[in-house]
C-alpha atoms as a PDB file:
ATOM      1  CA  UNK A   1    -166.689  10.881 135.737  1.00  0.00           C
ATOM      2  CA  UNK A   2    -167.688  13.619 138.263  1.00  0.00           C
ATOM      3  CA  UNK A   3    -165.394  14.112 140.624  1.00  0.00           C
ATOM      4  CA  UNK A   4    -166.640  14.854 144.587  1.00  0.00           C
ATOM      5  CA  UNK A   5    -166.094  18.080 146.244  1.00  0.00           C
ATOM      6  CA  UNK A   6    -165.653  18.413 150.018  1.00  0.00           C
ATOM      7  CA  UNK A   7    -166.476  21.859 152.086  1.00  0.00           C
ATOM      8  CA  UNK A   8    -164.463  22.843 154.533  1.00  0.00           C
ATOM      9  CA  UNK A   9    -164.391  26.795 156.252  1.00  0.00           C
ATOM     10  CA  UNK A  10    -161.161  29.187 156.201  1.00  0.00           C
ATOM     11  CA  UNK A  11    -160.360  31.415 158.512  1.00  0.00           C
ATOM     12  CA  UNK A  12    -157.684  33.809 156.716  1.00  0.00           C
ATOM     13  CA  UNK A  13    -156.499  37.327 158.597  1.00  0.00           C
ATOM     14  CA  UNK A  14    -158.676  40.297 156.219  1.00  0.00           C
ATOM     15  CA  UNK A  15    -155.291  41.636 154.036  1.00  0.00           C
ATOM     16  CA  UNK A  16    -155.271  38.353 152.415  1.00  0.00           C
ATOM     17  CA  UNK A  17    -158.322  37.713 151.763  1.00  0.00           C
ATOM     18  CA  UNK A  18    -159.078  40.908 150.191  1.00  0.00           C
ATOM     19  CA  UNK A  19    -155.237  40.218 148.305  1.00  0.00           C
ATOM     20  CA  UNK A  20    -156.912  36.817 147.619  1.00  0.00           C
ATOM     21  CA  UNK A  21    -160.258  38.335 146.104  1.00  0.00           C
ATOM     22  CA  UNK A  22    -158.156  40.950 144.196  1.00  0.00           C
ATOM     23  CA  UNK A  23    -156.523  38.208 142.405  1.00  0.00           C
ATOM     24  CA  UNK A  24    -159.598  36.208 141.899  1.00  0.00           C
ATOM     25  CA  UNK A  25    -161.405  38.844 140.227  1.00  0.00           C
ATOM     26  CA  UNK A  26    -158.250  40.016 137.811  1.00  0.00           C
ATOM     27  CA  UNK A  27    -158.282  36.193 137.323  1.00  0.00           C
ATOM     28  CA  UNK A  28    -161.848  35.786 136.768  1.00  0.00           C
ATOM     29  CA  UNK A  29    -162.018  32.305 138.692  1.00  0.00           C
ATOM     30  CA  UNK A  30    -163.784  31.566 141.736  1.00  0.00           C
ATOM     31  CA  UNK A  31    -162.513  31.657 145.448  1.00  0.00           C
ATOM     32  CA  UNK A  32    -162.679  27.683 145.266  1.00  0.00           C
ATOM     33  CA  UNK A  33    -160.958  27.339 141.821  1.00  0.00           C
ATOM     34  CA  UNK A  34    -157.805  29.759 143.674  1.00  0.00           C
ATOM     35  CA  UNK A  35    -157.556  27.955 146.404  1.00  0.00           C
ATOM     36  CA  UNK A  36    -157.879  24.128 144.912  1.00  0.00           C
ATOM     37  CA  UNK A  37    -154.803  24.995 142.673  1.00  0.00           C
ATOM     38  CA  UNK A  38    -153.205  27.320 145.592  1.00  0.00           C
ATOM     39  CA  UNK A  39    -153.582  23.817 148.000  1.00  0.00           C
ATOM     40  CA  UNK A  40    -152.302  21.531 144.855  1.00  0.00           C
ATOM     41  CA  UNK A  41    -148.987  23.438 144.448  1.00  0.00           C
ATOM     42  CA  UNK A  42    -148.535  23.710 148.045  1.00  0.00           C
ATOM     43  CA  UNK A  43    -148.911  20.135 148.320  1.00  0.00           C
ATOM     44  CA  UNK A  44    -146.888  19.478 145.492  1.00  0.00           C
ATOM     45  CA  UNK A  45    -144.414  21.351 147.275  1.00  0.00           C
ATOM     46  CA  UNK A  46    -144.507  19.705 150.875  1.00  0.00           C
ATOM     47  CA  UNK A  47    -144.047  16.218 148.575  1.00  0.00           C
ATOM     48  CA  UNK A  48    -141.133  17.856 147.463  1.00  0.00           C
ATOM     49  CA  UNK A  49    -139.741  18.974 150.588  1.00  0.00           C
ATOM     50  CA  UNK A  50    -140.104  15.214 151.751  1.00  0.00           C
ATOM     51  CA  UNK A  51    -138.839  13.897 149.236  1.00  0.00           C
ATOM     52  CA  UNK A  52    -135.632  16.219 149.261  1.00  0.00           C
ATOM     53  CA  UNK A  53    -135.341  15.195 152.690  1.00  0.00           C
ATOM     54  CA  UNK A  54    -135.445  11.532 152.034  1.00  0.00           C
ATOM     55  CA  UNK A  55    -133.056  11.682 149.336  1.00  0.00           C
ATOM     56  CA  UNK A  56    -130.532  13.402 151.299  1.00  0.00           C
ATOM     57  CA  UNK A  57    -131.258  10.725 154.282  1.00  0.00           C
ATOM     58  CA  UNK A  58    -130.351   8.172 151.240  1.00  0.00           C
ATOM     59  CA  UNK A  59    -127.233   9.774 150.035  1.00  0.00           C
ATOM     60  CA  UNK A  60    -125.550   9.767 153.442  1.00  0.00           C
ATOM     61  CA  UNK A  61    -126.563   6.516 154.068  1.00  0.00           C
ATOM     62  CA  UNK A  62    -124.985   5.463 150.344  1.00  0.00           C
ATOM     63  CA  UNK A  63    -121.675   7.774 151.068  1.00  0.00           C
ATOM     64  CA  UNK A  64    -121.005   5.725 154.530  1.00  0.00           C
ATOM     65  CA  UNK A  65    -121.539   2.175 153.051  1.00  0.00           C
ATOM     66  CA  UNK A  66    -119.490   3.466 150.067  1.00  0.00           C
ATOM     67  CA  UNK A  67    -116.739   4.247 152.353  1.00  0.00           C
ATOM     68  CA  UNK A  68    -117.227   0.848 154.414  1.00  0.00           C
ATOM     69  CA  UNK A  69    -116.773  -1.082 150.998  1.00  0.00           C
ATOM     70  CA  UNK A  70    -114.031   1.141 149.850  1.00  0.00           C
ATOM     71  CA  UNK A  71    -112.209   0.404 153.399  1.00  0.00           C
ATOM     72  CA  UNK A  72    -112.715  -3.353 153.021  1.00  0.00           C
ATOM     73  CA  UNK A  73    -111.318  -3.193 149.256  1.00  0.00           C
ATOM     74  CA  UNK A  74    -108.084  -0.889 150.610  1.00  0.00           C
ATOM     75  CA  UNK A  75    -108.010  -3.965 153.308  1.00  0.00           C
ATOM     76  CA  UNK A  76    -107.823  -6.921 150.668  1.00  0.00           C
ATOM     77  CA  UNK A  77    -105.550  -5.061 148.801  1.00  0.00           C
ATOM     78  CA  UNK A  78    -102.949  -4.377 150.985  1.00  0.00           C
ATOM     79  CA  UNK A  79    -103.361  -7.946 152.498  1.00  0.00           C
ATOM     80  CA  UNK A  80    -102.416  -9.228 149.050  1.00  0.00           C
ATOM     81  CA  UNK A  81     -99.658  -6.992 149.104  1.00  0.00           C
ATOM     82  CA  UNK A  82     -97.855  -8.139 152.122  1.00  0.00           C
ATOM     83  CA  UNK A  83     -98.352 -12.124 151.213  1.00  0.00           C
END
């Protein structure tokens, strides 16, 4: 299945481009080839940086209700221990 291509213009400042098109031609790709894998890993990246984000949202969230549960067990215990 062929996949569909958008177009879309660039405006990049002239040291990287011409940094862009040195690579390219070592490379032997095209411009378009570069820059669909450059955006991939980029995005890939940003996914990343969300997700890290998330997770670390998660974790703190986990630690406090840990300690609430740990509190109530430390509660129930000790209750116990004075009946």
């Amino acid at each position: 299945m062929e996949k569909l291509m958008k177009y879309f213009s660039l405006k990049i400042n002239d040291k990287l481009f011409k940094e862009t098109d040195n690579i390219v031609s070592e490379m032997k790709i095209t411009k378009s080839k570069y820059f669909n894998e450059a955006l991939h890993l980029y995005n890939f990246y940003i996914k990343r940086k969300k997700l890290k984000k998330q997770l670390h949202i998660e974790s703190t969230l986990t630690r406090i209700k840990s300690l609430e549960v740990l509190r109530e067990f430390e509660s129930v215990y000790e209750n116990n221990l004075n009946d």
